[in-house]
Protein backbone atom coordinates (compact mmCIF):
# COMPACT_ATOMS: atom_id res chain seq x y z
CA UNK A 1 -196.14 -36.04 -54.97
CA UNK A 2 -194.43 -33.05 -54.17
CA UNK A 3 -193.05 -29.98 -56.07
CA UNK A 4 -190.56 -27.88 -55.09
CA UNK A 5 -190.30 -24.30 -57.08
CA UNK A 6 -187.25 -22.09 -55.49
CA UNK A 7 -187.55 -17.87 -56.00
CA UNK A 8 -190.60 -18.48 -59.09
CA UNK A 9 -190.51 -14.77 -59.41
CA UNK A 10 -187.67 -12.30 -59.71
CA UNK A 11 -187.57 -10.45 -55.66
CA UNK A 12 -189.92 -11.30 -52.73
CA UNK A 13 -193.57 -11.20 -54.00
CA UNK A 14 -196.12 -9.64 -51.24
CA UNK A 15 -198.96 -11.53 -49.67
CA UNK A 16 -201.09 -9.69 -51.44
CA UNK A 17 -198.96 -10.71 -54.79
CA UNK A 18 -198.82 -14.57 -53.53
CA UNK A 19 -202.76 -14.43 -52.51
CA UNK A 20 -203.33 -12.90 -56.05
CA UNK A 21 -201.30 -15.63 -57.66
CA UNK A 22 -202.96 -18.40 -55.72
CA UNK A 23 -206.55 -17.34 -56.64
CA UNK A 24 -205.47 -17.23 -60.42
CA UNK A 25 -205.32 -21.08 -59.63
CA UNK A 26 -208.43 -21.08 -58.12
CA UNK A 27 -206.96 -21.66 -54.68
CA UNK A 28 -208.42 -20.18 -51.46
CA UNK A 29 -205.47 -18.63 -49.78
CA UNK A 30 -204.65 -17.78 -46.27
CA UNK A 31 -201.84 -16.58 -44.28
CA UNK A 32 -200.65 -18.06 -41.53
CA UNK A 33 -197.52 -17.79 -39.09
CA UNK A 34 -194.92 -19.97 -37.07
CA UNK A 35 -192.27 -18.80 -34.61
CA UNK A 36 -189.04 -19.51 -34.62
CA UNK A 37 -187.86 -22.96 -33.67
CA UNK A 38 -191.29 -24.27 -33.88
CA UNK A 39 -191.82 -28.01 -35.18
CA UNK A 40 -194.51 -29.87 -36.39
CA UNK A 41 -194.30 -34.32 -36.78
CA UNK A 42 -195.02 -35.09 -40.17
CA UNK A 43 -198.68 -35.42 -40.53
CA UNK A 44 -200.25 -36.86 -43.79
CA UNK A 45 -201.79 -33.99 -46.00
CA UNK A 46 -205.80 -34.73 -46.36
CA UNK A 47 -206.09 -32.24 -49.49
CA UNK A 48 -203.19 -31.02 -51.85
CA UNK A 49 -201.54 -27.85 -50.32
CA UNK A 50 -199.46 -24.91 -51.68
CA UNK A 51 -197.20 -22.79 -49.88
CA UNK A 52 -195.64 -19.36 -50.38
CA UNK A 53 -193.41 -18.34 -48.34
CA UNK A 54 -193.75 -14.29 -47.64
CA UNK A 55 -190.76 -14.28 -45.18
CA UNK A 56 -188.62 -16.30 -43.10
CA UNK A 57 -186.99 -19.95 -43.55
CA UNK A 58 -189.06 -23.38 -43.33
CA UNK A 59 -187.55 -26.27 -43.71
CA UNK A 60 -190.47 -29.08 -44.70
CA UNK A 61 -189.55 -32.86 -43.86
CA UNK A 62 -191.19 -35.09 -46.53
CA UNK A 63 -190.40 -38.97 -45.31
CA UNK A 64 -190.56 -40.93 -48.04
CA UNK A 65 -190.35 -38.49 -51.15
CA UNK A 66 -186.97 -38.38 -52.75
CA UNK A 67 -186.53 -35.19 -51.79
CA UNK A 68 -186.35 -36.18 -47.92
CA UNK A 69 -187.05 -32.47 -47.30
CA UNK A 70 -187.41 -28.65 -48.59
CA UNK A 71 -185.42 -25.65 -47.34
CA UNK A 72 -187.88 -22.48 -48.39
CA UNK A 73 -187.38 -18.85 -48.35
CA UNK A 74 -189.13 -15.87 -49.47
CA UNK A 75 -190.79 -16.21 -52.66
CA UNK A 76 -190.31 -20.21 -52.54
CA UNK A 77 -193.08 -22.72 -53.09
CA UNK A 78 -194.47 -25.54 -52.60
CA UNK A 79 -197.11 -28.12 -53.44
CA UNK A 80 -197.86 -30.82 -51.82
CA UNK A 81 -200.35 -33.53 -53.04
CA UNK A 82 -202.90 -34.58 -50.72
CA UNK A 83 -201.79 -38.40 -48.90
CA UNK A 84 -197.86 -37.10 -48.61
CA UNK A 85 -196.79 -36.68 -45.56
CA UNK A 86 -194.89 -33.47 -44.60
CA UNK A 87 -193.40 -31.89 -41.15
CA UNK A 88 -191.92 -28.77 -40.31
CA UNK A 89 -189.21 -26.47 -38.21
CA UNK A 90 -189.32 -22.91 -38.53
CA UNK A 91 -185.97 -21.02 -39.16
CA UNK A 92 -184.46 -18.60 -36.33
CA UNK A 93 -187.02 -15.43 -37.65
CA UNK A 94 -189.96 -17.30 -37.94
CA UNK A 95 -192.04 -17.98 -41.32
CA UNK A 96 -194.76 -16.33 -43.20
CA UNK A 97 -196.79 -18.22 -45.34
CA UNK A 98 -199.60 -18.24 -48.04
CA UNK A 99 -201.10 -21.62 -48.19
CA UNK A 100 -203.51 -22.34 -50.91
CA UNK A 101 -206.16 -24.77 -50.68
């Protein structure tokens, strides 16, 4: 399953906002980075994930989900259910992320 959640919160939360956010959830978040251009094959998720995008584009392939794949900016999300396979390519300014697990 995947869920898609565009701008949840009015502006660009912070990392520290998204962390904050996460661990309300009782997720352990990290940050991570990609360059630009960078791509990842779809792999298939071994626990559920959530991303936050901080700043930067992503766009997230999801073969076989109806949604086929997710464009995500700043303050975007995304959760991902653990046995759903996802890829990625990274925008032309790279991402920032905070991925909850």
């Amino acid at each position: 399953m995947v869920k898609i959640t565009k701008n949840y919160e009015d502006g660009s939360p912070s990392e520290s906002e998204l962390k904050a956010k996460l661990a309300s959830e009782g997720l352990a978040a990290e940050t991570w980075s990609a360059d630009a251009g960078t791509v990842k094959d779809p792999e298939t998720a071994a626990h559920n994930r959530t991303i936050c995008v901080v700043s930067g584009m992503v766009r997230f392939t999801l073969p076989g989900t109806p949604q086929e794949y997710a464009d995500l900016m700043s303050g975007d999300r995304l959760d991902i259910t653990s046995g759903t396979p996802h890829g990625m390519m990274v925008g032309p300014a790279g991402v920032t992320v905070v991925e909850g697990k």
